[in-house]
Protein backbone atom coordinates (compact mmCIF):
# COMPACT_ATOMS: atom_id res chain seq x y z
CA UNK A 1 22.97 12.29 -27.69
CA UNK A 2 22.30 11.26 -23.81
CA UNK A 3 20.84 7.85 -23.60
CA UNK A 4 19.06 6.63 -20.79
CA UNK A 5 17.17 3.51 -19.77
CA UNK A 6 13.52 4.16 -18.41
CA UNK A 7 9.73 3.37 -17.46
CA UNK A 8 7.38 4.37 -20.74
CA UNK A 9 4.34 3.96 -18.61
CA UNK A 10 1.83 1.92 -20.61
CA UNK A 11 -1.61 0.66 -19.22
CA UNK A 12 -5.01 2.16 -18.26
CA UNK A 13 -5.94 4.57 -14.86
CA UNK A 14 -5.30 3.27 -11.38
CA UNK A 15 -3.23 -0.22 -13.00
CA UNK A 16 -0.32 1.04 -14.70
CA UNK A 17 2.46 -1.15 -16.55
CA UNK A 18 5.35 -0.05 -17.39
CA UNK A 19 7.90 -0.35 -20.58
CA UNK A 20 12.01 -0.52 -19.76
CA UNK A 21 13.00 1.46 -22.93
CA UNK A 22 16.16 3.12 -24.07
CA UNK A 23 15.22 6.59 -24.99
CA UNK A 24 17.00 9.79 -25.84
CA UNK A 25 17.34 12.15 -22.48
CA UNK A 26 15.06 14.66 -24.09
CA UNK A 27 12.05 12.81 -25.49
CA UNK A 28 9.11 12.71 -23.35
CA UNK A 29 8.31 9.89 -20.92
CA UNK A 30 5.92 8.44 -23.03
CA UNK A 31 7.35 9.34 -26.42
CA UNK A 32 9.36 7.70 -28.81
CA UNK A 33 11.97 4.80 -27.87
CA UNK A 34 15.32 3.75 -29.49
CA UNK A 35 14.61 -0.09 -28.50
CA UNK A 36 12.67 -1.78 -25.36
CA UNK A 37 14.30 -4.07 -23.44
CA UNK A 38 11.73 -5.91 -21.16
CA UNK A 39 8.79 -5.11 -18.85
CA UNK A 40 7.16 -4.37 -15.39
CA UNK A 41 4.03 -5.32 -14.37
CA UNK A 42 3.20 -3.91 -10.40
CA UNK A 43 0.01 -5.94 -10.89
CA UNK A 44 1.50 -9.31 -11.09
CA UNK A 45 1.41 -11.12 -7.09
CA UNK A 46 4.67 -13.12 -7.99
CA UNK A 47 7.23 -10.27 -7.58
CA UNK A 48 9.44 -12.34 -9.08
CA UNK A 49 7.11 -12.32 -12.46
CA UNK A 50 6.83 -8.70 -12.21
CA UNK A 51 9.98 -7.81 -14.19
CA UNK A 52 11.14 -8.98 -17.61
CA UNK A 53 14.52 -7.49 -18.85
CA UNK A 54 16.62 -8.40 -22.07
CA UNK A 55 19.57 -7.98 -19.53
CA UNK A 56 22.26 -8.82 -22.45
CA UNK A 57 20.70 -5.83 -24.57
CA UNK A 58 20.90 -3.62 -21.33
CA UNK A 59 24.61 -4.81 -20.76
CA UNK A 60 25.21 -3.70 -24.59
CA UNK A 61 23.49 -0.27 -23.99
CA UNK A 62 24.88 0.57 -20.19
CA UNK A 63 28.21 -0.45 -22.14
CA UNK A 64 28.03 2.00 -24.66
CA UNK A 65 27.26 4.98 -22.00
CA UNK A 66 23.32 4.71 -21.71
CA UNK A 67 22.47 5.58 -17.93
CA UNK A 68 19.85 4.12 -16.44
CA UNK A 69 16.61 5.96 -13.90
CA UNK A 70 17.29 5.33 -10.18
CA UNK A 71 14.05 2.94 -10.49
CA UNK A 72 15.54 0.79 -13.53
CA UNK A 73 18.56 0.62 -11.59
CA UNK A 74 17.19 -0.48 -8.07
CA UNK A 75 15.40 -3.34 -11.05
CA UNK A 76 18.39 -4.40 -13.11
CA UNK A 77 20.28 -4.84 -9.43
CA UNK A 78 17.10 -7.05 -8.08
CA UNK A 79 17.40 -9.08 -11.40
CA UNK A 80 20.74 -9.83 -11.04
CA UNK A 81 20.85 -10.57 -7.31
CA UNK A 82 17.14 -12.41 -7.86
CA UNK A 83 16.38 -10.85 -4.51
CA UNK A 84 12.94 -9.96 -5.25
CA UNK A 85 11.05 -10.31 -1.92
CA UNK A 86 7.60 -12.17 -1.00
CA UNK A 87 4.59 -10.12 -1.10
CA UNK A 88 2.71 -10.04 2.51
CA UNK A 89 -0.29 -12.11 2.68
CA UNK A 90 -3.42 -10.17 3.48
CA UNK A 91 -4.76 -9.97 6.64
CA UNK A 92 -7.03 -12.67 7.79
CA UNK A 93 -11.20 -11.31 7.48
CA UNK A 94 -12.79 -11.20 10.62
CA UNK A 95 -16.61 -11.22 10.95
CA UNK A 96 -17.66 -7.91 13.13
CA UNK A 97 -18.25 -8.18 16.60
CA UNK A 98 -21.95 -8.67 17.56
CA UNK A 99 -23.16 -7.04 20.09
CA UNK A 100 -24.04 -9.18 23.42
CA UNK A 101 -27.62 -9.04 24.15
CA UNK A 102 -27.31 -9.80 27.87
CA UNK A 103 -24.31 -7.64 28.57
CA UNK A 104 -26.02 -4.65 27.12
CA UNK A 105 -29.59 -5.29 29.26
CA UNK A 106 -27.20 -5.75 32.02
CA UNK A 107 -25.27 -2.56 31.59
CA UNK A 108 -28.53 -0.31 31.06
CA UNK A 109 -30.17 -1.97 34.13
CA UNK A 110 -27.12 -1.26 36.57
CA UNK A 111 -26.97 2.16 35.09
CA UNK A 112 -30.50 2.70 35.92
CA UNK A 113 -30.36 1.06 39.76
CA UNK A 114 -27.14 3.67 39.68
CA UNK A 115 -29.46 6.90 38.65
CA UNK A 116 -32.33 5.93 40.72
CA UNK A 117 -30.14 5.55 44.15
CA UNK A 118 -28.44 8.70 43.52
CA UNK A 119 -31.77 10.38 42.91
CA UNK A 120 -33.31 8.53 46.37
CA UNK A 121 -30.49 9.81 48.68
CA UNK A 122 -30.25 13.15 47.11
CA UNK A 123 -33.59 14.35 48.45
CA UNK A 124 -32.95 12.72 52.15
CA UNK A 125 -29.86 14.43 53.13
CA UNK A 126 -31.50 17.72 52.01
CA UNK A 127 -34.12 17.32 54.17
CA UNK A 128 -31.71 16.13 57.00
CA UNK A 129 -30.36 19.22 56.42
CA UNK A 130 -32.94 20.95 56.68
CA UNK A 131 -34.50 19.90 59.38
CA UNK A 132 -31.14 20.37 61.45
C-alpha cells in the first residue's frame, strides 16, 4: 500500500482549511484517512499560526516510507526551518481625488478664448484672400 501525506481540504466556499493526513495513494482527496497529523489554516494573518503539524508522528510515517505532496513538503521544511515569512501590510486607503473647482473653470474658459480666436482669424484671412 503507497502512503502519502496530504491536504484533505476541509472548510466552506471561497475560505478553505485544510487537513495534513496520511492517506492511502488511491483514496480520494477528501476520503478516508489512516491518521491526521496537524493543520493549515490560509485564513490565519500570523503565517506562523497557519500550520500545526504533529512533526514526531510525520517523522514516524516519512520513516516508514510514507511520501509526502510537494505542498506538505514545501510545509514540513518551513516548520522545521521556522522560516515562515511576514505577511505584507495592506496598502494605505487614500480618499479620491476631488476635483478642483477653479482649475476646471479655468481650463473650460481658456479653451473657450482658444475656440473663439481661432474662429475670429479664420474668417479674416479668407477675406484677405479674397480680396487679393
Amino acid at each position: 500500500m503507497a502512503v502519502r501525506i496530504r491536504m484533505k481540504r476541509m472548510g466552506r466556499r471561497h475560505r478553505p482549511f485544510y487537513r495534513i493526513c496520511i492517506m492511502d495513494q488511491r483514496s480520494p482527496r477528501d476520503g478516508r484517512a489512516i491518521e491526521e497529523v496537524g493543520f493549515y489554516d490560509t485564513s490565519v494573518a500570523d503565517k506562523s499560526q497557519r500550520v500545526q503539524l504533529k512533526m514526531d508522528r510525520i517523522e514516524y510515517w516519512l520513516s516508514v516510507g510514507a511520501q509526502p505532496s510537494e505542498k506538505v513538503n514545501a510545509l514540513i521544511r518551513k516548520v522545521k526551518k521556522g522560516r515562515f515569512g511576514t505577511a505584507a501590510p495592506p496598502p494605505p486607503m487614500t480618499a479620491p481625488k476631488a476635483p478642483e473647482p477653479e482649475a476646471a473653470a479655468a481650463e473650460e474658459s481658456s479653451a473657450a478664448d482658444e475656440s473663439a480666436s481661432e474662429s475670429a482669424e479664420t474668417p479674416a484671412d479668407s477675406g484677405a484672400e479674397a480680396e487679393a
